[in-house]
PDB file of N, CA and C in Angstrom:
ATOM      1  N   UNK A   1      24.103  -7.105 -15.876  1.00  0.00           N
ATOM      2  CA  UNK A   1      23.099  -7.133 -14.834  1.00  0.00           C
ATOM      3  C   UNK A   1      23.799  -7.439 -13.509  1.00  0.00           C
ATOM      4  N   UNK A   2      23.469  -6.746 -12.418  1.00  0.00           N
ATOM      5  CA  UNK A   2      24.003  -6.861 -10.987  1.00  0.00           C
ATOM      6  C   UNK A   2      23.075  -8.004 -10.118  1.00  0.00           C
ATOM      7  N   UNK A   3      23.292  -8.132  -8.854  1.00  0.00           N
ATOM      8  CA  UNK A   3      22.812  -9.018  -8.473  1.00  0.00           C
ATOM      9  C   UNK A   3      21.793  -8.134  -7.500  1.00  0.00           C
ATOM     10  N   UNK A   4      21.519  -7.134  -7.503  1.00  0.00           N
ATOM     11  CA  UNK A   4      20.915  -5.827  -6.929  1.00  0.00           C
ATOM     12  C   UNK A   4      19.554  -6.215  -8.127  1.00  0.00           C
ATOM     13  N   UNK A   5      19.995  -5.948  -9.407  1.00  0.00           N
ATOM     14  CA  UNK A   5      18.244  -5.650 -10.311  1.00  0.00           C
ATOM     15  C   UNK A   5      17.744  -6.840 -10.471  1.00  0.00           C
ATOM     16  N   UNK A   6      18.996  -8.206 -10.207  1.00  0.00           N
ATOM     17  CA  UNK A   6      18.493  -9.336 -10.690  1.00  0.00           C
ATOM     18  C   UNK A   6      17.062  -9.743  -9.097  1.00  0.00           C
ATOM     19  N   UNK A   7      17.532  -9.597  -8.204  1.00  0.00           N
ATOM     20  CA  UNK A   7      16.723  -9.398  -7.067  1.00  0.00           C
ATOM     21  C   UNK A   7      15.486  -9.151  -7.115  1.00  0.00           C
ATOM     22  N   UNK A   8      15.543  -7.510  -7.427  1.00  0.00           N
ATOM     23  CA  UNK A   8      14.963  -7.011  -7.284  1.00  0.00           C
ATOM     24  C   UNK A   8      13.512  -7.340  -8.980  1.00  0.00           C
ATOM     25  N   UNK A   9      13.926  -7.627  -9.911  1.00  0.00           N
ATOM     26  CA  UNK A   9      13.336  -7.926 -11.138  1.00  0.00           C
ATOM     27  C   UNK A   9      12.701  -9.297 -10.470  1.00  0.00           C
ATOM     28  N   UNK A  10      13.288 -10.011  -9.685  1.00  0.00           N
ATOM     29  CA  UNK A  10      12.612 -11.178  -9.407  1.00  0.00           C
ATOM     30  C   UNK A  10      11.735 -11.405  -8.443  1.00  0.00           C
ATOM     31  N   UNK A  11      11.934 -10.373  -7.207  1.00  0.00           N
ATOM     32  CA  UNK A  11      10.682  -9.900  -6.055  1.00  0.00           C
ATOM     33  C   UNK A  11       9.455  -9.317  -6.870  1.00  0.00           C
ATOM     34  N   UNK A  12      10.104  -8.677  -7.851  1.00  0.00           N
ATOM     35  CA  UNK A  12       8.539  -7.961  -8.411  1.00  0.00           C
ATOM     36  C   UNK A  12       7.984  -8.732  -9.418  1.00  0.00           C
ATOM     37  N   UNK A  13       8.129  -9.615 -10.014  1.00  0.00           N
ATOM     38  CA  UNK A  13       7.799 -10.782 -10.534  1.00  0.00           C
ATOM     39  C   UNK A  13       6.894 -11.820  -9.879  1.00  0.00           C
ATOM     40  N   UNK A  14       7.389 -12.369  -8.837  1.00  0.00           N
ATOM     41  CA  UNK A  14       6.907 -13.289  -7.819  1.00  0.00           C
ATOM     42  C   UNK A  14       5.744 -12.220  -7.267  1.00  0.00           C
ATOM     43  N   UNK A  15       5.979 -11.087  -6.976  1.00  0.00           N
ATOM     44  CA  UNK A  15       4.554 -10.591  -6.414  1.00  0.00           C
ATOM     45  C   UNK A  15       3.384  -9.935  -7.329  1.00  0.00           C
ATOM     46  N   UNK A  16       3.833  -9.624  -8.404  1.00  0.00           N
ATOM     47  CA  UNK A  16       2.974  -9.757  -9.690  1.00  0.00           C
ATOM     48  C   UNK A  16       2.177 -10.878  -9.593  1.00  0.00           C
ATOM     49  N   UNK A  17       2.896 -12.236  -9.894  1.00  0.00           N
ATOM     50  CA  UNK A  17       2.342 -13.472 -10.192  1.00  0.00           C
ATOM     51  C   UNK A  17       1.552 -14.149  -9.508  1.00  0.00           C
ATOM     52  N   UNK A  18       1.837 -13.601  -7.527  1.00  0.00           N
ATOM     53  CA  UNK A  18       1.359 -13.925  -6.384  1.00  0.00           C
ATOM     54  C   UNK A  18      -0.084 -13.338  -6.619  1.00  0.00           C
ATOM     55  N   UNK A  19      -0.185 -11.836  -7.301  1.00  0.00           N
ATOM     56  CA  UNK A  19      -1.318 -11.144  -7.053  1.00  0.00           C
ATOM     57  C   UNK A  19      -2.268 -11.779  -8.120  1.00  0.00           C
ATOM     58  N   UNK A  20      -1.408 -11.720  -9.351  1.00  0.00           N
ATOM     59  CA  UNK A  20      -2.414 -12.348 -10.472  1.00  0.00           C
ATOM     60  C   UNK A  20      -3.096 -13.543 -10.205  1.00  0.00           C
ATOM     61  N   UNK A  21      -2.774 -14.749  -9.611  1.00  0.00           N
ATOM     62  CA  UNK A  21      -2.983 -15.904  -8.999  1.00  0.00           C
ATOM     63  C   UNK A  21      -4.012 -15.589  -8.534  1.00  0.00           C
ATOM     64  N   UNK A  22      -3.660 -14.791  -7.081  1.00  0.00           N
ATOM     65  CA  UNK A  22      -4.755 -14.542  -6.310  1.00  0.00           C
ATOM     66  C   UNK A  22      -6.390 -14.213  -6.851  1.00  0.00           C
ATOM     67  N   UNK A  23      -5.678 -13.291  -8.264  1.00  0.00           N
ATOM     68  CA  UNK A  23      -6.977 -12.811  -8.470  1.00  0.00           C
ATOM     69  C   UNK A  23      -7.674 -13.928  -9.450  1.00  0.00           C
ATOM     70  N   UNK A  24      -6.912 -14.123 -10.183  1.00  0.00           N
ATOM     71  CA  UNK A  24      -7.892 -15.363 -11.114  1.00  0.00           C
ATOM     72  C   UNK A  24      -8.004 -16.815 -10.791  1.00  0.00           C
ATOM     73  N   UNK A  25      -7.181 -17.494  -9.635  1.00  0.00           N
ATOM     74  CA  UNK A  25      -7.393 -18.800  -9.407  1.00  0.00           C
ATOM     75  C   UNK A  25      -7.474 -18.686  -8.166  1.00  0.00           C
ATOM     76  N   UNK A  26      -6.925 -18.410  -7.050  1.00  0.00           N
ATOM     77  CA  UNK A  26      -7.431 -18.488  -5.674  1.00  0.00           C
ATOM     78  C   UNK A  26      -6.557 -17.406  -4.955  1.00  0.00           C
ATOM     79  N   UNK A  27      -7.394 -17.163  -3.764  1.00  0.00           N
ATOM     80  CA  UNK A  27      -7.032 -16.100  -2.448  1.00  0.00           C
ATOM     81  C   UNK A  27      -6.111 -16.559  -1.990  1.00  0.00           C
ATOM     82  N   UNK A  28      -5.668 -17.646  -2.005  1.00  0.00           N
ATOM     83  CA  UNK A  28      -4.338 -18.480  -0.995  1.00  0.00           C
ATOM     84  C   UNK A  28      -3.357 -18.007  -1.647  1.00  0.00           C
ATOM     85  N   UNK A  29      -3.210 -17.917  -3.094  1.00  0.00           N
ATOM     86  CA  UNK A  29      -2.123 -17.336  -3.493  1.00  0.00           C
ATOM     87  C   UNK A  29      -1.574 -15.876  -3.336  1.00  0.00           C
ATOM     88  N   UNK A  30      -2.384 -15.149  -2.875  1.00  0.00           N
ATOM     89  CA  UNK A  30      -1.666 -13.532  -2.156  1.00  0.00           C
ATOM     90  C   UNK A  30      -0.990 -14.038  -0.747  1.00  0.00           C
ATOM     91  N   UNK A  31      -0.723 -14.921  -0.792  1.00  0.00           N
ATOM     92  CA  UNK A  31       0.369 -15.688  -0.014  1.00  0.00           C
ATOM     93  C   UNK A  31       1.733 -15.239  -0.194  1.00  0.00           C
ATOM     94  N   UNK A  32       1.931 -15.893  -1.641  1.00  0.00           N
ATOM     95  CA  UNK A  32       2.842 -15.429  -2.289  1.00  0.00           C
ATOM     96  C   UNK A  32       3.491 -14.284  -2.202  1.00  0.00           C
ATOM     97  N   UNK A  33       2.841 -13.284  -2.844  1.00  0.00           N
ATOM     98  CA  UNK A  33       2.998 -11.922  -2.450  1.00  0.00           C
ATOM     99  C   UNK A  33       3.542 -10.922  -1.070  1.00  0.00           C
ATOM    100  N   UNK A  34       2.846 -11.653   0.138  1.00  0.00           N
ATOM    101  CA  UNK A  34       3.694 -11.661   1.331  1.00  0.00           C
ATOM    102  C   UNK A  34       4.687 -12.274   1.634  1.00  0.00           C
ATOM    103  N   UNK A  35       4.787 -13.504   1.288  1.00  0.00           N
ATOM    104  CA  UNK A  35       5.618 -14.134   1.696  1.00  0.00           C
ATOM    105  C   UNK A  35       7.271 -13.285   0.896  1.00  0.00           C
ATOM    106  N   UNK A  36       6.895 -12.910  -0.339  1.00  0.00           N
ATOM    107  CA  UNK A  36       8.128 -12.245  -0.983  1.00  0.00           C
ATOM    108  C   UNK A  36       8.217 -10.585  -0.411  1.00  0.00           C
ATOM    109  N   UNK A  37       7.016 -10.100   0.253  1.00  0.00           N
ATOM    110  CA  UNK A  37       7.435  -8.580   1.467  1.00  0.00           C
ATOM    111  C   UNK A  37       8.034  -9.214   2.012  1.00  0.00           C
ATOM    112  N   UNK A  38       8.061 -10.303   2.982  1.00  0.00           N
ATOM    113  CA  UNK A  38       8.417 -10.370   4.227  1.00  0.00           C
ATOM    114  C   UNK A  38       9.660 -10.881   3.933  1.00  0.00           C
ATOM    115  N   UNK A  39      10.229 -11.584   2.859  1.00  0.00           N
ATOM    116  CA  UNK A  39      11.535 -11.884   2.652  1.00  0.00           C
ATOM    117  C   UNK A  39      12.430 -10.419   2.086  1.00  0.00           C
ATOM    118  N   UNK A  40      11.849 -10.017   1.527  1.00  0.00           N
ATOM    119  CA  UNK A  40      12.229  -8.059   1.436  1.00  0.00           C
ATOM    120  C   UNK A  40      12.701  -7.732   2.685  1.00  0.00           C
ATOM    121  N   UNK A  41      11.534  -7.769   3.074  1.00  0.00           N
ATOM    122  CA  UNK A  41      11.840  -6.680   4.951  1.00  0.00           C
ATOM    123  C   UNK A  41      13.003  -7.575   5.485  1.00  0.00           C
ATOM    124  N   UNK A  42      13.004  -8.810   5.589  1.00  0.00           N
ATOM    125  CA  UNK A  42      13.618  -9.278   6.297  1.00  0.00           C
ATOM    126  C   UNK A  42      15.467  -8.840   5.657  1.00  0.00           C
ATOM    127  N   UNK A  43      15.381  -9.220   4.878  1.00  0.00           N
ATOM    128  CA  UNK A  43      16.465  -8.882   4.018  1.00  0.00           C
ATOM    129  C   UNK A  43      17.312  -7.184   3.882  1.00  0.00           C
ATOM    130  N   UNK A  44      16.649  -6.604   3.850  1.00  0.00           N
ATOM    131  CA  UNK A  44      16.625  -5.284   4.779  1.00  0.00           C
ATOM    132  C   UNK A  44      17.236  -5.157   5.968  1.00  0.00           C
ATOM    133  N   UNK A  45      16.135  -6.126   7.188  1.00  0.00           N
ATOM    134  CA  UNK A  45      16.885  -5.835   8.377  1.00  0.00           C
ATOM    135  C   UNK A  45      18.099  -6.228   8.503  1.00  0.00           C
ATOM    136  N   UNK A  46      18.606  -7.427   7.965  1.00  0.00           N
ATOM    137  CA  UNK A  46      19.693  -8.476   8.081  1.00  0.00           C
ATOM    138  C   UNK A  46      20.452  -8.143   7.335  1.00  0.00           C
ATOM    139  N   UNK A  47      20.172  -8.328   6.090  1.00  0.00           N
ATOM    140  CA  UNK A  47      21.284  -7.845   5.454  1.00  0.00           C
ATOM    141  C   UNK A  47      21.365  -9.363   4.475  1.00  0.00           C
ATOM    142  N   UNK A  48      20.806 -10.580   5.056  1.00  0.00           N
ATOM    143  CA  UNK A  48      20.999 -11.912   4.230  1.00  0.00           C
ATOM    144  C   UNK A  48      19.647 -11.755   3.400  1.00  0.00           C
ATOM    145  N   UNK A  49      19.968 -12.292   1.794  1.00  0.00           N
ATOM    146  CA  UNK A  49      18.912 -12.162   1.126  1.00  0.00           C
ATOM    147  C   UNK A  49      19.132 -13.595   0.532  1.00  0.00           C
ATOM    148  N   UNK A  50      18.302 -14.718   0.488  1.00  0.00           N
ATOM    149  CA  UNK A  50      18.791 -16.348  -0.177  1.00  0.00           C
ATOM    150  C   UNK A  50      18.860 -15.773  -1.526  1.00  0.00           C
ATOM    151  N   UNK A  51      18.006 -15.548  -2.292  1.00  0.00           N
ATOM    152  CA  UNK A  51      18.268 -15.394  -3.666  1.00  0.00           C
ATOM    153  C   UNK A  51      19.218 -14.465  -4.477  1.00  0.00           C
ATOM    154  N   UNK A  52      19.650 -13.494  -3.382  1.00  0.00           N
ATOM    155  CA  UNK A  52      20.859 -12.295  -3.672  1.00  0.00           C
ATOM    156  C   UNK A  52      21.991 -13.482  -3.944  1.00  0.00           C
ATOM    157  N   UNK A  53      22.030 -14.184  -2.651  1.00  0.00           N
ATOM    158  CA  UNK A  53      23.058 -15.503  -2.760  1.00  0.00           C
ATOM    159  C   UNK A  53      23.349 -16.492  -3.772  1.00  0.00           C
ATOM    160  N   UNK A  54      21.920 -16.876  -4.253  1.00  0.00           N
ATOM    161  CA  UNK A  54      22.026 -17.839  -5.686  1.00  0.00           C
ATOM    162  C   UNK A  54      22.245 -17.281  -6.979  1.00  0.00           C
ATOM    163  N   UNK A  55      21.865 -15.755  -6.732  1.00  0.00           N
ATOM    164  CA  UNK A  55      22.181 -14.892  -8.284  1.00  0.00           C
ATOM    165  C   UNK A  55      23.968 -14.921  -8.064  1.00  0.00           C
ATOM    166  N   UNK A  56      24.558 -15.073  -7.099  1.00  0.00           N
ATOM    167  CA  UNK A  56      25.830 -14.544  -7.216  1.00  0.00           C
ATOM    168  C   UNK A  56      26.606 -15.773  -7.388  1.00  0.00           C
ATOM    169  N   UNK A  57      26.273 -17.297  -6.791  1.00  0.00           N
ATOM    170  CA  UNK A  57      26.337 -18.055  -7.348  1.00  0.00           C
ATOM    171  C   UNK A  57      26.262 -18.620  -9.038  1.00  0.00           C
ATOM    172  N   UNK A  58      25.433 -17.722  -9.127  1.00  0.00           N
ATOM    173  CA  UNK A  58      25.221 -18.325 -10.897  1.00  0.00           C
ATOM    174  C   UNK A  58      26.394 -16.862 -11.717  1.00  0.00           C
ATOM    175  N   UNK A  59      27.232 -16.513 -10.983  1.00  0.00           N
ATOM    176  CA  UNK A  59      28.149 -15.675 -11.414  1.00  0.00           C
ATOM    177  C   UNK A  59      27.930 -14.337 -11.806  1.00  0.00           C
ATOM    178  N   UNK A  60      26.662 -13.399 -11.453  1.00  0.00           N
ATOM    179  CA  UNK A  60      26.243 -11.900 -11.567  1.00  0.00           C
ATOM    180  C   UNK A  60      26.959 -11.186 -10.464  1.00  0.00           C
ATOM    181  N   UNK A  61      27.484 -10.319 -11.138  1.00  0.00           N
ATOM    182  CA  UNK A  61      28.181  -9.557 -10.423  1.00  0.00           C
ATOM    183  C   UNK A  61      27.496  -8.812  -9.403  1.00  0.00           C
ATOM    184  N   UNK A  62      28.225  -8.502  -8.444  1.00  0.00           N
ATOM    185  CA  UNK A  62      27.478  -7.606  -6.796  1.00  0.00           C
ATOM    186  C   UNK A  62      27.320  -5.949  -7.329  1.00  0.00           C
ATOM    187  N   UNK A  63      26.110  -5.796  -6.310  1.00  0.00           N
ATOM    188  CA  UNK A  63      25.967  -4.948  -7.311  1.00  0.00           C
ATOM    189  C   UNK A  63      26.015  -4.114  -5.863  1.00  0.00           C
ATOM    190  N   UNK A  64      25.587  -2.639  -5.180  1.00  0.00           N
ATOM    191  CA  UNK A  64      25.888  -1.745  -4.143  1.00  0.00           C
ATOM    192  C   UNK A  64      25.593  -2.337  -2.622  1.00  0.00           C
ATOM    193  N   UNK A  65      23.975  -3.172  -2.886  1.00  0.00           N
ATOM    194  CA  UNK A  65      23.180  -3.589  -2.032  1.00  0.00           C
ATOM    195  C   UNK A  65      23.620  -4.836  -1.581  1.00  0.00           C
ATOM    196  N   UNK A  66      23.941  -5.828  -2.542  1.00  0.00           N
ATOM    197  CA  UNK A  66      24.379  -7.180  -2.129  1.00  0.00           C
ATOM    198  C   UNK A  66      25.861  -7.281  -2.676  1.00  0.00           C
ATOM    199  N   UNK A  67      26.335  -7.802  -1.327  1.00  0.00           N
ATOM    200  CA  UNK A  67      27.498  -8.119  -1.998  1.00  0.00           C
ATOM    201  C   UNK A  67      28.636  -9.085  -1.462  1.00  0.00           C
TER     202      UNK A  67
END
């Protein structure tokens, strides 16, 4: 596993979970869900992603996108 799917398996996770939240326990939680776009986009523009950083820390190899 790269540090590219590990990312990316974990943005779509968190916004799964953000949405599911939202829908069965409260609206505050599609919070979540933005809050993990906007760390996307941002990550995008910049190029710094925090959690690209801690996957590579925990020793997953770089994968095209992060590296």
């Amino acid at each position: 596993m790269t540090i590219d799917s590990a990312v990316l398996m974990l943005a779509g996770s968190m916004v799964l979970a953000g949405l599911a939240l939202g829908w069965f326990v409260s609206p505050w939680f599609l919070l979540l869900a933005a809050f993990v776009g906007l760390n996307l986009l941002q990550a995008g523009i910049t190029g710094f992603c925090p959690a690209a950083r801690m996957f590579g820390r925990l020793g997953l190899r770089a994968g095209p996108a992060f590296r």
